[in-house]
PDB file of N, CA and C in Angstrom:
ATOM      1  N   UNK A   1     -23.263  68.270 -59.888  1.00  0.00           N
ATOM      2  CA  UNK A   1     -23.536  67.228 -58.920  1.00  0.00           C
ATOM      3  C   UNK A   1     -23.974  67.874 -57.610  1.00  0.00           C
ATOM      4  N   UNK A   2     -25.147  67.185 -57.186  1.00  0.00           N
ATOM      5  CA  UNK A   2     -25.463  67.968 -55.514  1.00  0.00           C
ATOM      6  C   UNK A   2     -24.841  67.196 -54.345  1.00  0.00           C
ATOM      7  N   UNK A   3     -24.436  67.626 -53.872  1.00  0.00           N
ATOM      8  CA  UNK A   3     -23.966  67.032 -52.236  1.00  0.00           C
ATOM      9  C   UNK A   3     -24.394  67.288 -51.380  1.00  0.00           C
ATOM     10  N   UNK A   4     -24.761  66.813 -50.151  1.00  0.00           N
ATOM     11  CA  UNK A   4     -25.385  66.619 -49.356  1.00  0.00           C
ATOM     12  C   UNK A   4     -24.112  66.419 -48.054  1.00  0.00           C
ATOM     13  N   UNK A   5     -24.140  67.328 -46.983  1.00  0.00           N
ATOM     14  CA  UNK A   5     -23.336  67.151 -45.819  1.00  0.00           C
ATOM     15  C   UNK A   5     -24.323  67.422 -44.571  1.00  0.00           C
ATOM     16  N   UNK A   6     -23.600  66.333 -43.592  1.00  0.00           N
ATOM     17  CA  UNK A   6     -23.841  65.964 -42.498  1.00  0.00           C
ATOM     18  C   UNK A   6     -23.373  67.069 -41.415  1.00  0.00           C
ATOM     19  N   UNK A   7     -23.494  67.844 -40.998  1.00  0.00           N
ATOM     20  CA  UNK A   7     -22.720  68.749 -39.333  1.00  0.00           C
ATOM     21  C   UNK A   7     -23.158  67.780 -38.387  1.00  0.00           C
ATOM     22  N   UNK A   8     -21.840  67.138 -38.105  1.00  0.00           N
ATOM     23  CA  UNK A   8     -21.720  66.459 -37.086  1.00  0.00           C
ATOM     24  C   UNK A   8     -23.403  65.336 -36.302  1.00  0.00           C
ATOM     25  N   UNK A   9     -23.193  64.722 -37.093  1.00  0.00           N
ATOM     26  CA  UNK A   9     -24.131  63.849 -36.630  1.00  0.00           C
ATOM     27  C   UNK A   9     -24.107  63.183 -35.700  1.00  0.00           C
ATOM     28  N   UNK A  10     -25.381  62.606 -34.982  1.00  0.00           N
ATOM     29  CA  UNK A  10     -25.391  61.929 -33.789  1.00  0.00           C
ATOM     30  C   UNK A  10     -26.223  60.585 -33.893  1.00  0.00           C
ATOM     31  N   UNK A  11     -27.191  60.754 -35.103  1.00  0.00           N
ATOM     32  CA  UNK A  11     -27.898  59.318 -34.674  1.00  0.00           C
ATOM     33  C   UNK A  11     -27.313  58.479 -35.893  1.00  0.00           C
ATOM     34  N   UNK A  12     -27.968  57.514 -35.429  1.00  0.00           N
ATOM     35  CA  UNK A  12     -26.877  56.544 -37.012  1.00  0.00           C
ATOM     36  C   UNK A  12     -27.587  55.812 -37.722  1.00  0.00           C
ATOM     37  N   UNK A  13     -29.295  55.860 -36.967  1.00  0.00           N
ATOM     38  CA  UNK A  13     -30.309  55.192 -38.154  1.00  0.00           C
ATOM     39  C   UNK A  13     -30.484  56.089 -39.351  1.00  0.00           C
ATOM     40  N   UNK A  14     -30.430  57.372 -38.953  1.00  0.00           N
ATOM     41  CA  UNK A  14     -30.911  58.704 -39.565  1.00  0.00           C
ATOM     42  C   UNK A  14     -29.696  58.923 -40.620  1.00  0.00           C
ATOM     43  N   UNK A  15     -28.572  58.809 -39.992  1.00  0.00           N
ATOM     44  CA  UNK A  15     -27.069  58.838 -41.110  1.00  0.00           C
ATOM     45  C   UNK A  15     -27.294  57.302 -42.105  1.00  0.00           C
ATOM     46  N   UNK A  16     -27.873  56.715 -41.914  1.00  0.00           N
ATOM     47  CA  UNK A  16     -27.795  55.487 -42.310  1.00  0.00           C
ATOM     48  C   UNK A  16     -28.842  55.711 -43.727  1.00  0.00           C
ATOM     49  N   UNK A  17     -30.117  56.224 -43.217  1.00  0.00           N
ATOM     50  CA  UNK A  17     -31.179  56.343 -44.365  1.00  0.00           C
ATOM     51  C   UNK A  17     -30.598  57.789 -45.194  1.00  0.00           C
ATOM     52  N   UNK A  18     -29.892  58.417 -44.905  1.00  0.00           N
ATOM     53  CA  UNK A  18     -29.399  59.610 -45.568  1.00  0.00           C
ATOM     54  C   UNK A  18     -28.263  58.965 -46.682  1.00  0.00           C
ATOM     55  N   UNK A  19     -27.614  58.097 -46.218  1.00  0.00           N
ATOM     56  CA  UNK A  19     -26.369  57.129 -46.714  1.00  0.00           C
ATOM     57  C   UNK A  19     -27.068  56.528 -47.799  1.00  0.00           C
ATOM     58  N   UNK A  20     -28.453  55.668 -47.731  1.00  0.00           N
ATOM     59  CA  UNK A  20     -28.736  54.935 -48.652  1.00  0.00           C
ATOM     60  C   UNK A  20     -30.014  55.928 -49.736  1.00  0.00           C
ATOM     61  N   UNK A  21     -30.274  57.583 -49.042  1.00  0.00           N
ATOM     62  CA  UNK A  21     -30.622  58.192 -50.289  1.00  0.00           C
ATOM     63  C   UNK A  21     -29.545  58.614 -50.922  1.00  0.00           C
ATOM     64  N   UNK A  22     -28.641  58.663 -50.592  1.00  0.00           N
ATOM     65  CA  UNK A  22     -27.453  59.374 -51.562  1.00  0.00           C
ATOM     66  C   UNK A  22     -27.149  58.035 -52.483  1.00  0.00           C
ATOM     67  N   UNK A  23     -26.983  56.942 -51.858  1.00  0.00           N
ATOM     68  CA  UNK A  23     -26.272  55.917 -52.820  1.00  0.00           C
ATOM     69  C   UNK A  23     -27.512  55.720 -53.889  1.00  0.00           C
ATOM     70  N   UNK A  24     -28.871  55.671 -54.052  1.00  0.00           N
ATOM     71  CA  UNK A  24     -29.782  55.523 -54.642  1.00  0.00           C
ATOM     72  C   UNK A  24     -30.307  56.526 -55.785  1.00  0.00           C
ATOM     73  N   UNK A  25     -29.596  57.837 -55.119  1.00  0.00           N
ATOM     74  CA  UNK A  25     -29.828  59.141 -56.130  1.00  0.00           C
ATOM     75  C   UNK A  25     -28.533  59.531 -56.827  1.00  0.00           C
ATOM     76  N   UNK A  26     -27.421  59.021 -56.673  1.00  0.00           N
ATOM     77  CA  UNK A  26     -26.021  59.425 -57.008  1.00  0.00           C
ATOM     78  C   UNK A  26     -25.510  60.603 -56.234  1.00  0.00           C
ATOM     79  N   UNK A  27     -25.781  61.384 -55.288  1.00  0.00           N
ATOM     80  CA  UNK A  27     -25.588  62.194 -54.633  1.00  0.00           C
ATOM     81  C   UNK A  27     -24.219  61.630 -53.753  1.00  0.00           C
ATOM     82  N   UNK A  28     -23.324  62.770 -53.067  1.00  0.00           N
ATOM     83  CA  UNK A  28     -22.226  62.548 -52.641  1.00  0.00           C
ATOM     84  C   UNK A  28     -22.556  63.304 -51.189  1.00  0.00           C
ATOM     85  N   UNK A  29     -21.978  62.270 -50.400  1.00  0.00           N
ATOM     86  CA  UNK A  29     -22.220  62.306 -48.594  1.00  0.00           C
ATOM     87  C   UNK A  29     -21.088  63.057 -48.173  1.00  0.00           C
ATOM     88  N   UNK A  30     -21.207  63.892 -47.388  1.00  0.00           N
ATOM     89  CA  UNK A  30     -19.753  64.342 -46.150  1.00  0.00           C
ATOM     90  C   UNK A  30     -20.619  64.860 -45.001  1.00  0.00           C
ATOM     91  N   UNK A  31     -19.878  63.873 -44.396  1.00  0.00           N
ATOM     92  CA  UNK A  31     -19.936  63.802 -42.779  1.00  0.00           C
ATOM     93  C   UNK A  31     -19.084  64.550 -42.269  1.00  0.00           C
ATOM     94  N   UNK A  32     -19.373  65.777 -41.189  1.00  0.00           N
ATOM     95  CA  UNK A  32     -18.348  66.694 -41.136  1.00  0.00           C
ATOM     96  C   UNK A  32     -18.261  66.491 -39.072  1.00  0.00           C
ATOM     97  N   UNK A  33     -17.215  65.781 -39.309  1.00  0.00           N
ATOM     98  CA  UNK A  33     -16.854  65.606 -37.665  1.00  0.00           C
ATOM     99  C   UNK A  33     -16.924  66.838 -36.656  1.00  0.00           C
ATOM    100  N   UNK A  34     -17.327  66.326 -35.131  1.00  0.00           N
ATOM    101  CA  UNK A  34     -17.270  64.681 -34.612  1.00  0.00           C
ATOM    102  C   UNK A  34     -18.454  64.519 -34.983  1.00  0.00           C
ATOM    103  N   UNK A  35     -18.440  62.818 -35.054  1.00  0.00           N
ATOM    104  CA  UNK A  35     -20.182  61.797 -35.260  1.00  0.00           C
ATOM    105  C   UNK A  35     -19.824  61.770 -33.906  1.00  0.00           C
ATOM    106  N   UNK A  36     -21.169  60.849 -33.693  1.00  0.00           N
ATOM    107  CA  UNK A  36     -21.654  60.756 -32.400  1.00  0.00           C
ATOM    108  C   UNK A  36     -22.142  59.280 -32.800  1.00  0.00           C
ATOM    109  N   UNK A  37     -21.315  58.561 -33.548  1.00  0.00           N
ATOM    110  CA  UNK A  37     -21.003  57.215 -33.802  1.00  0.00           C
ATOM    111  C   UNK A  37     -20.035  56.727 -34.361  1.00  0.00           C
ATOM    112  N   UNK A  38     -19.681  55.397 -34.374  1.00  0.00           N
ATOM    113  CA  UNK A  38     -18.435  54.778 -35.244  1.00  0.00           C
ATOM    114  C   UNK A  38     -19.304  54.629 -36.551  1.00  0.00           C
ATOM    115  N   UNK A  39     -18.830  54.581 -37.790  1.00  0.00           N
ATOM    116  CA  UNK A  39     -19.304  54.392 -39.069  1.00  0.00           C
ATOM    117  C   UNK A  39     -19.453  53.389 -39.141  1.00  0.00           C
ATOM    118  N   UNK A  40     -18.608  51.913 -38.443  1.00  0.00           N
ATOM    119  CA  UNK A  40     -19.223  50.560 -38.335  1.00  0.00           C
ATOM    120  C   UNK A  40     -20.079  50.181 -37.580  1.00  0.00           C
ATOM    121  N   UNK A  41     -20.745  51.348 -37.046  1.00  0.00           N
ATOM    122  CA  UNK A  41     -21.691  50.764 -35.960  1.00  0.00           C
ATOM    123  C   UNK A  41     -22.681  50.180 -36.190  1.00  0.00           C
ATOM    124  N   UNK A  42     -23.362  49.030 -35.956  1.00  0.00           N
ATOM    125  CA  UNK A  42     -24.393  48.209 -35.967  1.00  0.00           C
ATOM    126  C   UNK A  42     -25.465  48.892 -36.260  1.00  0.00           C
ATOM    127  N   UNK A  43     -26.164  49.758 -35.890  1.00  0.00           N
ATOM    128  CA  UNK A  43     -27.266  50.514 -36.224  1.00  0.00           C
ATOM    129  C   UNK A  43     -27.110  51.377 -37.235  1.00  0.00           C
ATOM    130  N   UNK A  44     -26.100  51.874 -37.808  1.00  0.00           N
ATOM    131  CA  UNK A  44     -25.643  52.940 -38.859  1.00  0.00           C
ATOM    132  C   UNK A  44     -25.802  51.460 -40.401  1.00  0.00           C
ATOM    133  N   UNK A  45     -25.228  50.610 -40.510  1.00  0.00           N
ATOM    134  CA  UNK A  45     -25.256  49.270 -41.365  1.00  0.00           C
ATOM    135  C   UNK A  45     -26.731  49.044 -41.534  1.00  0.00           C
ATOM    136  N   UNK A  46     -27.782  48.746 -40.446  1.00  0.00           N
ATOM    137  CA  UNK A  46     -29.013  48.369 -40.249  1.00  0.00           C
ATOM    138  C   UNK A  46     -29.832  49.218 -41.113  1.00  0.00           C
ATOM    139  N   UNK A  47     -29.687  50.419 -40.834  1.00  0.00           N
ATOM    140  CA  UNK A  47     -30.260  51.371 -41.153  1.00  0.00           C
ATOM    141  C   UNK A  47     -29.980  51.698 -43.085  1.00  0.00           C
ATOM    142  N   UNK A  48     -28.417  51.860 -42.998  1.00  0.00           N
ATOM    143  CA  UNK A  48     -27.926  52.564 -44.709  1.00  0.00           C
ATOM    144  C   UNK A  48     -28.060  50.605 -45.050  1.00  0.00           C
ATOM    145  N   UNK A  49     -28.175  49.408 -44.593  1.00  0.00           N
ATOM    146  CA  UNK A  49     -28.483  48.559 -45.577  1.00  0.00           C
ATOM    147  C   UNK A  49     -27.135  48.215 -46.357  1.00  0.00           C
ATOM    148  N   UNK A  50     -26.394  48.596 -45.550  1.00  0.00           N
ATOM    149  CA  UNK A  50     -24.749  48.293 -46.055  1.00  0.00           C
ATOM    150  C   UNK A  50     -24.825  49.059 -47.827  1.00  0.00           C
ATOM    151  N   UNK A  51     -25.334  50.120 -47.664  1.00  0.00           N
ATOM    152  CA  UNK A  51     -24.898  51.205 -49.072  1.00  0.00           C
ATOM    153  C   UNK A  51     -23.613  52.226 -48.827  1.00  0.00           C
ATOM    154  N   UNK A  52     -22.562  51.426 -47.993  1.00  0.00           N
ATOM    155  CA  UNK A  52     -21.988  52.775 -47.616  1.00  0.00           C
ATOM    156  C   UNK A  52     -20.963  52.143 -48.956  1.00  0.00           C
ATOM    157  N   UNK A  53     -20.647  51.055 -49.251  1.00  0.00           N
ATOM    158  CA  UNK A  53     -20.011  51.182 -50.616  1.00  0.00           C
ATOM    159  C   UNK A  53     -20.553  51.746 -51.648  1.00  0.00           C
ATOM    160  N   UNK A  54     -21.184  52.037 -51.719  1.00  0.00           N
ATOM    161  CA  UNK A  54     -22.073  52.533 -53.271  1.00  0.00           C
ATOM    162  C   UNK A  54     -22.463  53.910 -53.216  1.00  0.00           C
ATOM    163  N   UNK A  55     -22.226  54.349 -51.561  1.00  0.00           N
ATOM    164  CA  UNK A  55     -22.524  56.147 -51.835  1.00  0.00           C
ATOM    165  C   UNK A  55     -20.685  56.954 -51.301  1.00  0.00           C
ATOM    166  N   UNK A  56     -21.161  57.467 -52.363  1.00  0.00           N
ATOM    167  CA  UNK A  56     -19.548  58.353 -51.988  1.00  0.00           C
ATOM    168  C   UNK A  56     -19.558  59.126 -51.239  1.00  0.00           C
ATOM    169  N   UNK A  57     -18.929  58.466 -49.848  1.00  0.00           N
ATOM    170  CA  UNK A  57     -18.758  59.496 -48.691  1.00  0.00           C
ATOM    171  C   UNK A  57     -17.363  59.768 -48.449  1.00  0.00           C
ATOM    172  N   UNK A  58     -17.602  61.083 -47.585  1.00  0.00           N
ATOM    173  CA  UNK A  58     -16.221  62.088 -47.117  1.00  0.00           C
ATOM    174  C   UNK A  58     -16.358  62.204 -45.888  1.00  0.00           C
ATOM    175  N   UNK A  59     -15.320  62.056 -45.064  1.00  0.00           N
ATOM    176  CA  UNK A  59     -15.327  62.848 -43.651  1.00  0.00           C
ATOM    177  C   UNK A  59     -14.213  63.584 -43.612  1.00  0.00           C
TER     178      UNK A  59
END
């Protein structure tokens, strides 16, 4: 399985479209703190298209 991690991210459209290639390819997300957003943030949703259930993420 490939995984795919985040170092500390800051934008949340960009975490968002990364969120919904992982949920689309089966790939597994880790976000490795601090973000430089809340994970419910309005623009992070907009962006991943509410795939954050369907991609398996870690922080």
């Amino acid at each position: 399985m490939i995984h795919v991690a985040l170092y500390e991210p800051e934008i949340p459209p960009n975490t968002g479209n990364i969120m919904r290639l992982c949920a689309n390819t089966g790939l597994t997300l880790h976000l490795i703190h601090p973000l430089g957003f809340q994970l419910d943030e309005k623009r992070l949703r907009r962006a991943g298209m509410d795939y954050r259930d369907m991609a398996p993420v870690t922080e």
